[in-house]
N, C-alpha and C. Protein backbone atom coordinates (compact mmCIF):
# COMPACT_ATOMS: atom_id res chain seq x y z
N UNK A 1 78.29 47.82 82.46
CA UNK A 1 77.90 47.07 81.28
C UNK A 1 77.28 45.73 81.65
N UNK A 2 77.88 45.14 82.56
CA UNK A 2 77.40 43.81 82.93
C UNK A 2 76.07 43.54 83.94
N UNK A 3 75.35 45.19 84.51
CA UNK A 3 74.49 45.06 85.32
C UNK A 3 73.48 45.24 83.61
N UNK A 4 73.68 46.41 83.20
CA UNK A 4 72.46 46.43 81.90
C UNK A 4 72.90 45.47 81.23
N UNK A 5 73.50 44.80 80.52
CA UNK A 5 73.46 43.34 80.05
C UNK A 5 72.24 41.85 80.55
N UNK A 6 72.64 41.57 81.78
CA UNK A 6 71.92 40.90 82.39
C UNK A 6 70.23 41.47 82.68
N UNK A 7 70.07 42.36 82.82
CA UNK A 7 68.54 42.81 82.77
C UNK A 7 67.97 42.96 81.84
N UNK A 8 68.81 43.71 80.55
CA UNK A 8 68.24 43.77 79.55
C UNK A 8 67.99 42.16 79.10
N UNK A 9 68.54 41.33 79.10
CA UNK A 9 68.19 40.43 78.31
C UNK A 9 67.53 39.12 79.35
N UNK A 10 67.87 39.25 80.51
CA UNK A 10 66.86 38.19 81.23
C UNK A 10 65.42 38.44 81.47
N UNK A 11 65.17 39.77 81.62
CA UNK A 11 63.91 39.99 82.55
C UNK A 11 63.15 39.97 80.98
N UNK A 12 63.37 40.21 79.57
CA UNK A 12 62.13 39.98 78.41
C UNK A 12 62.04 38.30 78.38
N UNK A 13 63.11 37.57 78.93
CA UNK A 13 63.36 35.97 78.40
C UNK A 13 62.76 35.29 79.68
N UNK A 14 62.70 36.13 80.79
CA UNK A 14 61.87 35.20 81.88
C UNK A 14 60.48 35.88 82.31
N UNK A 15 59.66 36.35 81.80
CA UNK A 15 58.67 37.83 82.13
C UNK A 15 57.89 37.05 83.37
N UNK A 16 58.00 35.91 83.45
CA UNK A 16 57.45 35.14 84.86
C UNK A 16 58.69 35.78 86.46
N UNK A 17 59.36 35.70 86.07
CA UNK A 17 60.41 35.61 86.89
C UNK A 17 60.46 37.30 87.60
N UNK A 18 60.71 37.40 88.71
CA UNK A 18 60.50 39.15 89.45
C UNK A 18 62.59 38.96 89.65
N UNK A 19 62.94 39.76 88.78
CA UNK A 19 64.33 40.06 89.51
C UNK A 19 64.77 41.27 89.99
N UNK A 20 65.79 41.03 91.01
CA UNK A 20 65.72 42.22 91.79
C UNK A 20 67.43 42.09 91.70
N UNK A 21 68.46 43.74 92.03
CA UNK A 21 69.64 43.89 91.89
C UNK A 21 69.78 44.05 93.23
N UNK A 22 71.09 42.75 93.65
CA UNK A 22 71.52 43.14 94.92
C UNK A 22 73.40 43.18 94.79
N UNK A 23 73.76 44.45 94.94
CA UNK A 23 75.00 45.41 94.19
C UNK A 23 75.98 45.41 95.52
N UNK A 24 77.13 45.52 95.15
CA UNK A 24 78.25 45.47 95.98
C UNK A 24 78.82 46.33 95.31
N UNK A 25 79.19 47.75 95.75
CA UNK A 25 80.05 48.92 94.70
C UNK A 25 80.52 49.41 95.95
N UNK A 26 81.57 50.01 95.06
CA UNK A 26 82.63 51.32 95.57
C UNK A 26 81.33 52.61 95.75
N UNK A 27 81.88 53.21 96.31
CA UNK A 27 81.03 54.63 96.68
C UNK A 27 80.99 55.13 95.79
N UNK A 28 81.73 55.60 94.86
CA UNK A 28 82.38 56.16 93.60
C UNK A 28 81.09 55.77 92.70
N UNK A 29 80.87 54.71 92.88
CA UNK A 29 79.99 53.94 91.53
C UNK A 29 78.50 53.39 91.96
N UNK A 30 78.50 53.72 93.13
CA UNK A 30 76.72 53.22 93.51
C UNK A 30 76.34 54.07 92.35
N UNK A 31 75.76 55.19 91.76
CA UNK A 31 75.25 55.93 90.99
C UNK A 31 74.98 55.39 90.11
N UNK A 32 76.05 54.91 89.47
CA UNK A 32 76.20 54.68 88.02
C UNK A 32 75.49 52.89 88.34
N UNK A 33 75.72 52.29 89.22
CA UNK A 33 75.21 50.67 89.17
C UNK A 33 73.82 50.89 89.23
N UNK A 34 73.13 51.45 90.18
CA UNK A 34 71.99 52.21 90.44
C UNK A 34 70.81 52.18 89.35
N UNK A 35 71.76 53.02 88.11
CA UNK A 35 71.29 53.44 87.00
C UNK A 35 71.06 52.86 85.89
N UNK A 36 72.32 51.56 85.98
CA UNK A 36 72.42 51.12 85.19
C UNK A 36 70.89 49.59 85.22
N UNK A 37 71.07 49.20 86.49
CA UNK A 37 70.13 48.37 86.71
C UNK A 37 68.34 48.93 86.55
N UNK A 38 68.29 50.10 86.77
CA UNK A 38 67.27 50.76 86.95
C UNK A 38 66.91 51.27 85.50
N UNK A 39 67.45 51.77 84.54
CA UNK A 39 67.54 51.82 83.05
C UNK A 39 67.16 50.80 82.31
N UNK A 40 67.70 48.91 82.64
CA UNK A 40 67.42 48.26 82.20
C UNK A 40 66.13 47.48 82.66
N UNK A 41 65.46 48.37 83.36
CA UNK A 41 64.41 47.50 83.67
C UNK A 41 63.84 46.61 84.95
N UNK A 42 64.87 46.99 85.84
CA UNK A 42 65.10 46.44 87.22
C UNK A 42 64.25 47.57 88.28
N UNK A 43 63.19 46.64 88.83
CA UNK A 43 62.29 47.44 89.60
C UNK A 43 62.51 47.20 91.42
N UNK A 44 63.41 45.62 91.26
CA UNK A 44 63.39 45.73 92.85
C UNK A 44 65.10 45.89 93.32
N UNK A 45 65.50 46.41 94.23
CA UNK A 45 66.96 46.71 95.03
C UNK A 45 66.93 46.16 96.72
N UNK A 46 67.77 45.51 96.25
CA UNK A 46 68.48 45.00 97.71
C UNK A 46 69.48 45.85 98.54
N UNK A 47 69.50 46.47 99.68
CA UNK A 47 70.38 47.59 100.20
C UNK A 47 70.48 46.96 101.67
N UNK A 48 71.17 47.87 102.03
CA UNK A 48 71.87 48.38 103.37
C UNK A 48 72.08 49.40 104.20
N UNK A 49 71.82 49.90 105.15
CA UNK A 49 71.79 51.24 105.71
C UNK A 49 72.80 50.89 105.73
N UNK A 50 74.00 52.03 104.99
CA UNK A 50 75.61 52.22 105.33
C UNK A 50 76.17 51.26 104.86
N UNK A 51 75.91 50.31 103.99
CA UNK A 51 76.47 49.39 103.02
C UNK A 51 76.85 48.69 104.13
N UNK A 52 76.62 48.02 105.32
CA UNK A 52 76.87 47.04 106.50
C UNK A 52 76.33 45.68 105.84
N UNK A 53 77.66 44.76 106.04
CA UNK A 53 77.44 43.15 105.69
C UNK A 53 78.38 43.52 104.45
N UNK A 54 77.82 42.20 103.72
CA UNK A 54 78.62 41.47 102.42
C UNK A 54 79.28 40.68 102.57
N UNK A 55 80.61 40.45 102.09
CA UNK A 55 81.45 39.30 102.33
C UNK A 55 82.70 40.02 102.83
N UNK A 56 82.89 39.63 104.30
CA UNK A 56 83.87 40.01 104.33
C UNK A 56 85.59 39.31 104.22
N UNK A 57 85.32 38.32 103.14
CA UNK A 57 86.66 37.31 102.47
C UNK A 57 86.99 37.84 101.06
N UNK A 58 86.08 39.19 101.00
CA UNK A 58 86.67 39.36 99.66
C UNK A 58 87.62 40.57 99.65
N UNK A 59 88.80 40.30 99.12
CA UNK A 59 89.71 41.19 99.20
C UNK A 59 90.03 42.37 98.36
N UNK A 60 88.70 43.08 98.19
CA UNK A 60 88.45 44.34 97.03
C UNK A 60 87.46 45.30 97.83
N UNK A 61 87.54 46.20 97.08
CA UNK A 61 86.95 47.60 97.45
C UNK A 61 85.09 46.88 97.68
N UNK A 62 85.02 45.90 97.26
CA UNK A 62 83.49 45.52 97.18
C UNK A 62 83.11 44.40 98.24
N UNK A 63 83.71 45.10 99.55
CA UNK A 63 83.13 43.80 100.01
C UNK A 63 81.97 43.95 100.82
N UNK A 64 81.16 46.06 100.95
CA UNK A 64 80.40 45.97 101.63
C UNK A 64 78.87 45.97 100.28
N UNK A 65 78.14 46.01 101.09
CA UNK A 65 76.21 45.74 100.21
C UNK A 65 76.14 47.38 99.70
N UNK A 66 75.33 47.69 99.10
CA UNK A 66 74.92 48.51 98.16
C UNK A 66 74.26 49.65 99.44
N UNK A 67 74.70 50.85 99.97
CA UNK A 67 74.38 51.75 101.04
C UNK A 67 72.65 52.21 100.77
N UNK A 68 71.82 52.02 101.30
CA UNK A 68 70.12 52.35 101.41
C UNK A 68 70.33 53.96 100.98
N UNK A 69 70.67 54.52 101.57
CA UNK A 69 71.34 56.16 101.45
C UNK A 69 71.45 56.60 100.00
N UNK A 70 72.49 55.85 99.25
CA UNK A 70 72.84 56.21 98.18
C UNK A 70 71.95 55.66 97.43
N UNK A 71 71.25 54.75 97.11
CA UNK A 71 70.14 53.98 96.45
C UNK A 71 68.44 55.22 97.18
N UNK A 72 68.54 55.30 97.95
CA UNK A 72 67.42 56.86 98.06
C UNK A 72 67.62 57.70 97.33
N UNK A 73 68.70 58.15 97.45
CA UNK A 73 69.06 59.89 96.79
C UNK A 73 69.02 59.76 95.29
N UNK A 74 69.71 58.38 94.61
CA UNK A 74 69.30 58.51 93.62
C UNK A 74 68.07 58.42 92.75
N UNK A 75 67.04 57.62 93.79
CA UNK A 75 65.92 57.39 93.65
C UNK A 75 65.50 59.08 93.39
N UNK A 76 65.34 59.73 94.36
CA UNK A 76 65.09 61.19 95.05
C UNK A 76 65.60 61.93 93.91
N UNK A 77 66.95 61.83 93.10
CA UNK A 77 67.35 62.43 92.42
C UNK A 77 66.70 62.38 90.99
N UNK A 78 66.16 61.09 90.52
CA UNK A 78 65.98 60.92 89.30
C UNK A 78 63.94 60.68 89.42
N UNK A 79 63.45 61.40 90.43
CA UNK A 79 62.38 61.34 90.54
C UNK A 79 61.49 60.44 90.80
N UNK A 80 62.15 58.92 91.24
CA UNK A 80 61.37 57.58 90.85
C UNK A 80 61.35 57.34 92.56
N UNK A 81 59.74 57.51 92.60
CA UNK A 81 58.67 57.26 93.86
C UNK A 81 59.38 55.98 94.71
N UNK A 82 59.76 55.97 96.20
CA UNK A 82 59.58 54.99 96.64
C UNK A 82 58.37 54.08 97.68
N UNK A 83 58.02 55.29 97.82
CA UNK A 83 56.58 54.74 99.04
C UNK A 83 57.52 54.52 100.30
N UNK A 84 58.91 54.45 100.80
CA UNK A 84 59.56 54.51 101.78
C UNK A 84 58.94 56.35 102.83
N UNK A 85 58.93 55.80 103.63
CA UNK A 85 58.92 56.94 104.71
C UNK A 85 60.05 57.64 104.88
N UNK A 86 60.50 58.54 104.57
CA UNK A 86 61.53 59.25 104.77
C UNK A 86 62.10 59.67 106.46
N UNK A 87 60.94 60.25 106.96
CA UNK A 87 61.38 60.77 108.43
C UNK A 87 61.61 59.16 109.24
N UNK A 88 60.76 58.04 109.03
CA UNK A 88 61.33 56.86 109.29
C UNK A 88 62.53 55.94 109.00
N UNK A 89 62.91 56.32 107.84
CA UNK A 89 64.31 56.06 107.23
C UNK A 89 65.42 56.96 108.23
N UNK A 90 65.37 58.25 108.21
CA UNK A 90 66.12 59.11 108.69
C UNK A 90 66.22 58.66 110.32
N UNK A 91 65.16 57.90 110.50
CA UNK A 91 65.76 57.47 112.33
C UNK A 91 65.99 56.33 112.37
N UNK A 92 66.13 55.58 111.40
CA UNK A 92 66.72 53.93 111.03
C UNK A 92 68.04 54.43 110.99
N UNK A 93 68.34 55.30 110.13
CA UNK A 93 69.61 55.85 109.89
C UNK A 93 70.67 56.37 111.36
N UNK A 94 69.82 56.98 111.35
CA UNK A 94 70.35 57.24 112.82
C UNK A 94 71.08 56.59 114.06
N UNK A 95 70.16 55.62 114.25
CA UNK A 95 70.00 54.73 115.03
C UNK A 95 70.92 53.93 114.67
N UNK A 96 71.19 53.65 113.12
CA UNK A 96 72.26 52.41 113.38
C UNK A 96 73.41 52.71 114.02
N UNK A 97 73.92 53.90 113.74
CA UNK A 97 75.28 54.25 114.30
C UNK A 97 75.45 53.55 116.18
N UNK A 98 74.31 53.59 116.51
CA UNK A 98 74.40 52.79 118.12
C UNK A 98 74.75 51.32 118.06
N UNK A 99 74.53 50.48 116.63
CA UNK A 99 74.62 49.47 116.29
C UNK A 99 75.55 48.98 115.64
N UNK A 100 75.82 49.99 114.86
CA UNK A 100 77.12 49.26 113.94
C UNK A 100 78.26 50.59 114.27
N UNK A 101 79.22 50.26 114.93
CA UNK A 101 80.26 50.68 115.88
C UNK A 101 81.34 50.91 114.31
N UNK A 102 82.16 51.69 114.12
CA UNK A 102 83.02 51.49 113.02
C UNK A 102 84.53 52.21 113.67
């Protein structure tokens, strides 16, 4: 409610202004934040291969960034073009695992 709230009503009241959603969710709910920002009008997303970073002082299910992965598929799912390279994504993807150790 509070991601379509804020879009719906900032982005007609600032039409100068480019805003973009940068989301901190549970796995459970990337989908639905996703959607909700993207419904209201939100054209740019801030991500993460594997939701790596955020804050890690916050003591909730939200402390990693919004996963690149799950922000694709739903892209992929709901038909909306990214101009991203896929087979280049898929070896970004890859690759991080040499980088981010878990």
């Amino acid at each position: 409610e509070v991601v379509s709230y804020l879009f719906e009503h900032l982005t007609p009241a600032l039409p100068e202004v480019e805003f973009g959603a940068h989301l901190h969710v549970r796995a459970d709910a990337a989908s639905e934040m996703i959607a909700a920002a993207y419904s209201a009008g939100c054209r740019r997303f801030d991500s993460a291969i594997k939701g790596f970073g955020g804050c890690p002082m916050a003591k909730d299910d939200l402390t990693g960034n919004m996963p690149t992965e799950k922000m694709l598929e739903w892209f992929r799912n709901n038909n909306v073009p990214t101009g991203l390279d896929s087979d280049h994504f898929k070896m970004a993807f890859d690759f991080s695992s040499n980088v981010f150790k878990v």
